[in-house]
Protein backbone atom coordinates (compact mmCIF):
# COMPACT_ATOMS: atom_id res chain seq x y z
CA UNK A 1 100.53 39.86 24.80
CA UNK A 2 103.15 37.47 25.71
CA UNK A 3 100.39 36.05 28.81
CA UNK A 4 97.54 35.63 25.74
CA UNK A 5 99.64 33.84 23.72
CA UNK A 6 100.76 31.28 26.39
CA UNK A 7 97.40 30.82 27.50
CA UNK A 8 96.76 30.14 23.88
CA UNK A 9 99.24 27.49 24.06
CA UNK A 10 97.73 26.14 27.63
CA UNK A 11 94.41 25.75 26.12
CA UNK A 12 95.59 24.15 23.05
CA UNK A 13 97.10 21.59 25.10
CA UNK A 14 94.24 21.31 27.25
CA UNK A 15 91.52 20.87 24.40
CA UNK A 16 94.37 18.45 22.77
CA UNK A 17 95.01 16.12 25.90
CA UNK A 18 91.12 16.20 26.69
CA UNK A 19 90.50 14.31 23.11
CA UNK A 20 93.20 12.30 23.64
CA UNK A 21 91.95 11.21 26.44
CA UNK A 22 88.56 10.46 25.00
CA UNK A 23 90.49 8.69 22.13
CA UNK A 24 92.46 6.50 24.88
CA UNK A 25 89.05 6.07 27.10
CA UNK A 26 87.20 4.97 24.16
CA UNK A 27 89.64 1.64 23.64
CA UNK A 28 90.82 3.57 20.32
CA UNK A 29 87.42 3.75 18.82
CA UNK A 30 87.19 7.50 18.26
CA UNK A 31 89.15 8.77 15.21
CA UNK A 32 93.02 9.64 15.20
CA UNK A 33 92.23 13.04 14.29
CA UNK A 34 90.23 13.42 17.31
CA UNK A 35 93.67 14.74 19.49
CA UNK A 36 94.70 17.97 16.50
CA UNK A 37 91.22 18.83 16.22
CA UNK A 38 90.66 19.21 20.22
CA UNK A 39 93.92 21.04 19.52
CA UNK A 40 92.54 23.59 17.39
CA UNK A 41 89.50 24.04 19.02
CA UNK A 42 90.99 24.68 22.26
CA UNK A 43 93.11 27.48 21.06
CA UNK A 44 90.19 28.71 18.96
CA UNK A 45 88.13 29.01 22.22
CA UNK A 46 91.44 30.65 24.11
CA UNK A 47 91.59 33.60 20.97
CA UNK A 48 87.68 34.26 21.34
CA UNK A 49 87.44 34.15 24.91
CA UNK A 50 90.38 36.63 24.90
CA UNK A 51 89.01 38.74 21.83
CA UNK A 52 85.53 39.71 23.66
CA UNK A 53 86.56 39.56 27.34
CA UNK A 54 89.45 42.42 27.12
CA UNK A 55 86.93 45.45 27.21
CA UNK A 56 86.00 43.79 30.69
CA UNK A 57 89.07 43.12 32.18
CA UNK A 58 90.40 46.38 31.04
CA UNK A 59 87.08 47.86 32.63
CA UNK A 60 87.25 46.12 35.68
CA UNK A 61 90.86 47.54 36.23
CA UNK A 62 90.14 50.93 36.20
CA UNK A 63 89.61 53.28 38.96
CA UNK A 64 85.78 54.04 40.14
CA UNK A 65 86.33 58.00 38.87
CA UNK A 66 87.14 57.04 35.30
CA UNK A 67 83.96 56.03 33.72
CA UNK A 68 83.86 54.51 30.36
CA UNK A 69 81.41 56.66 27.89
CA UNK A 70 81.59 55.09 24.21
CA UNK A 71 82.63 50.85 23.37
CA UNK A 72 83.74 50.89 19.93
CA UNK A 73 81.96 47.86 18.18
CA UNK A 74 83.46 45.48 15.03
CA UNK A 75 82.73 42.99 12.59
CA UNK A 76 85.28 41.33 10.16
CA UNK A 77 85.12 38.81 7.76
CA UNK A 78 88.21 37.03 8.98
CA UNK A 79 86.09 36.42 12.28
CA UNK A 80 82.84 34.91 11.15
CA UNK A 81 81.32 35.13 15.02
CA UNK A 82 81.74 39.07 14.62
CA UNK A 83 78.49 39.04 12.73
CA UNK A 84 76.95 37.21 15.58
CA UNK A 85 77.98 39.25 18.42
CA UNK A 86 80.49 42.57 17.67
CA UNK A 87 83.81 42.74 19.00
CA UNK A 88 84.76 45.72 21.15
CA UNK A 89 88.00 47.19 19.47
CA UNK A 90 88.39 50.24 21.53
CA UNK A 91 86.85 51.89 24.42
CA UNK A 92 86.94 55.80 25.49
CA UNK A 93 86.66 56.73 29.24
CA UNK A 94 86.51 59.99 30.83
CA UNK A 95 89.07 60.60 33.87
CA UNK A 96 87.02 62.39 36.37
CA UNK A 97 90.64 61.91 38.71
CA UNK A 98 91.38 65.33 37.09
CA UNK A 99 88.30 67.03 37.08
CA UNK A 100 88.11 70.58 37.12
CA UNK A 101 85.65 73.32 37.25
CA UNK A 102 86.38 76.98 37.88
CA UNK A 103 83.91 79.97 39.92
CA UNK A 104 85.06 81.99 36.79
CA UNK A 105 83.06 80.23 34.53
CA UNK A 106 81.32 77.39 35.93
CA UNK A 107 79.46 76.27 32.38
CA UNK A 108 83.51 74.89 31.72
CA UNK A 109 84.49 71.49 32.65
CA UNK A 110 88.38 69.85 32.47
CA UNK A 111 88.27 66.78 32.31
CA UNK A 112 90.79 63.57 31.04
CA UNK A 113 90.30 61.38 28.76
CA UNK A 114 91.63 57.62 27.79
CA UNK A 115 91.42 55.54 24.80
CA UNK A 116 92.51 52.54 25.08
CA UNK A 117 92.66 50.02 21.64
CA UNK A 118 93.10 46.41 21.87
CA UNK A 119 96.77 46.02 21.54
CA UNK A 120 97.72 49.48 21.39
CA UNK A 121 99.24 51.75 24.17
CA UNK A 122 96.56 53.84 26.40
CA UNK A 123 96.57 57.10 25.32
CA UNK A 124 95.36 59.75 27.75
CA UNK A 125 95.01 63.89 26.97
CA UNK A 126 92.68 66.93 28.27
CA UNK A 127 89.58 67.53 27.02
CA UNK A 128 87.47 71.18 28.27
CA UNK A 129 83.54 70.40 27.81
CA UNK A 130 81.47 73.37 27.49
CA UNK A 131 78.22 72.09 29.60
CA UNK A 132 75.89 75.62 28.78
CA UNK A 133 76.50 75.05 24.63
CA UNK A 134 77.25 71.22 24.32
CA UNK A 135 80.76 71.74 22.94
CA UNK A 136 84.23 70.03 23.68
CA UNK A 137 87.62 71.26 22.69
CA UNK A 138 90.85 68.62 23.31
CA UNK A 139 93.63 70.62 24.68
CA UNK A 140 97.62 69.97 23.62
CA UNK A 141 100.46 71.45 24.91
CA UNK A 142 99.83 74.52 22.73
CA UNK A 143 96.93 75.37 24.37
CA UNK A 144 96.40 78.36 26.20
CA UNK A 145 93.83 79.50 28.41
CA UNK A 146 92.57 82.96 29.12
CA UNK A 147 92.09 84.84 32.16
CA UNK A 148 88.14 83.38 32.22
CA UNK A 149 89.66 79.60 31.52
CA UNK A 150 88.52 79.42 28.14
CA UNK A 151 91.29 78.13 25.29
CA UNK A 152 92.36 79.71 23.30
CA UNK A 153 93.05 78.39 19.34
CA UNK A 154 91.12 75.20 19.83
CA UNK A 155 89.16 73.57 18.13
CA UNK A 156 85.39 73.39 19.52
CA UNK A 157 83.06 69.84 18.64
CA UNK A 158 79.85 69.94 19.09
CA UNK A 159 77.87 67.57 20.74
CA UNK A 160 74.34 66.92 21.33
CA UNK A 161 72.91 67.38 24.72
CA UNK A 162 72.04 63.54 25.53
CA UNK A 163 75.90 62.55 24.23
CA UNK A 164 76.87 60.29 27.23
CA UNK A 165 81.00 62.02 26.87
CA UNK A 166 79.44 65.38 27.73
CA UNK A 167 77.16 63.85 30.76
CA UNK A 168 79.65 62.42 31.95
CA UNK A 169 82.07 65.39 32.11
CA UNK A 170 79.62 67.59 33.15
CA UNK A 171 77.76 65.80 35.88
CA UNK A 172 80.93 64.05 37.38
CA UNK A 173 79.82 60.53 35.86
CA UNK A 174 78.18 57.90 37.80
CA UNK A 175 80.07 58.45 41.00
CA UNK A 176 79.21 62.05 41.16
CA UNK A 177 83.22 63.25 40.42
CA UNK A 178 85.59 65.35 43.00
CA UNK A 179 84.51 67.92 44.70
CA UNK A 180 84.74 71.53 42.01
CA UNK A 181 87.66 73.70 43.05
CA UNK A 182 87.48 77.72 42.41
């Protein structure tokens, strides 16, 4: 946060010393108000660019085995542009690091999970997809699993068969997962 806002400052300089240079080049014929304005648009340009390019550069960073299955889109009234082009406010990834799938029961699937929300902490837990009934239960440290590998006391959401979480978990995402274990 502290790098954004800098680079907020940065640009603001840099949009304000670009019209004051135009202002200077000009032999003072531009208007005054030329150097505050390129002020304000230069940090205006910093907050957007920022805004919309996090979901990429928090993309880019990850690993190839965590694949990101749902963008979260947003419009506002207090940003005008949103209604132009939404702004990703959170993004959910499935971990495919941790991947698990037993001989026992093969239809199960562990997988992790991330969400990540702009300027929030990643938060990261264990989700078992059931790829033979479309269903996915998120598993806390209360959690138990029987002898088979199916919990025990969760709660089961279903999903429908093209829903891209489940595909994901189930096929091993685009980069076809680690190899099953038994």
């Amino acid at each position: 946060m502290l790098l954004e806002f800098l680079a907020v400052i940065v640009a603001g300089f840099g949009g304000g010393g670009t019209a004051h240079f135009l202002y200077r080049l000009s032999a003072r014929r531009l208007p005054e108000w030329l150097t505050p304005v390129g002020v304000a648009a230069g940090m205006l340009a910093m907050v957007v660019y920022l805004e919309y390019s996090w979901a990429d550069r928090f993309e880019r960073g990850l690993p190839e085995d965590i694949v990101v299955v749902s963008r979260n889109q947003h419009v506002s009234w207090m940003r005008p542009w949103t209604y132009a082009v939404p702004l990703t406010n959170r993004i959910i990834a499935v971990d495919n690091r941790i991947r698990q799938r037993t001989s026992r029961n093969p239809d199960l699937v562990l997988t992790g999970v991330i969400l990540q929300e702009r300027w929030a902490l990643t938060m990261g837990f264990q989700s078992m997809f059931d790829c033979a009934t479309a269903r996915r239960a998120d598993l806390t440290e209360n959690t138990r699993l029987d002898e088979d590998g199916i919990p025990q006391a969760a709660d089961w959401y279903q999903l429908g068969p093209e829903d891209p979480f489940l595909r994901v978990a189930c096929e091993g995402g685009a980069h076809g997962g680690p190899p099953e274990t038994g």
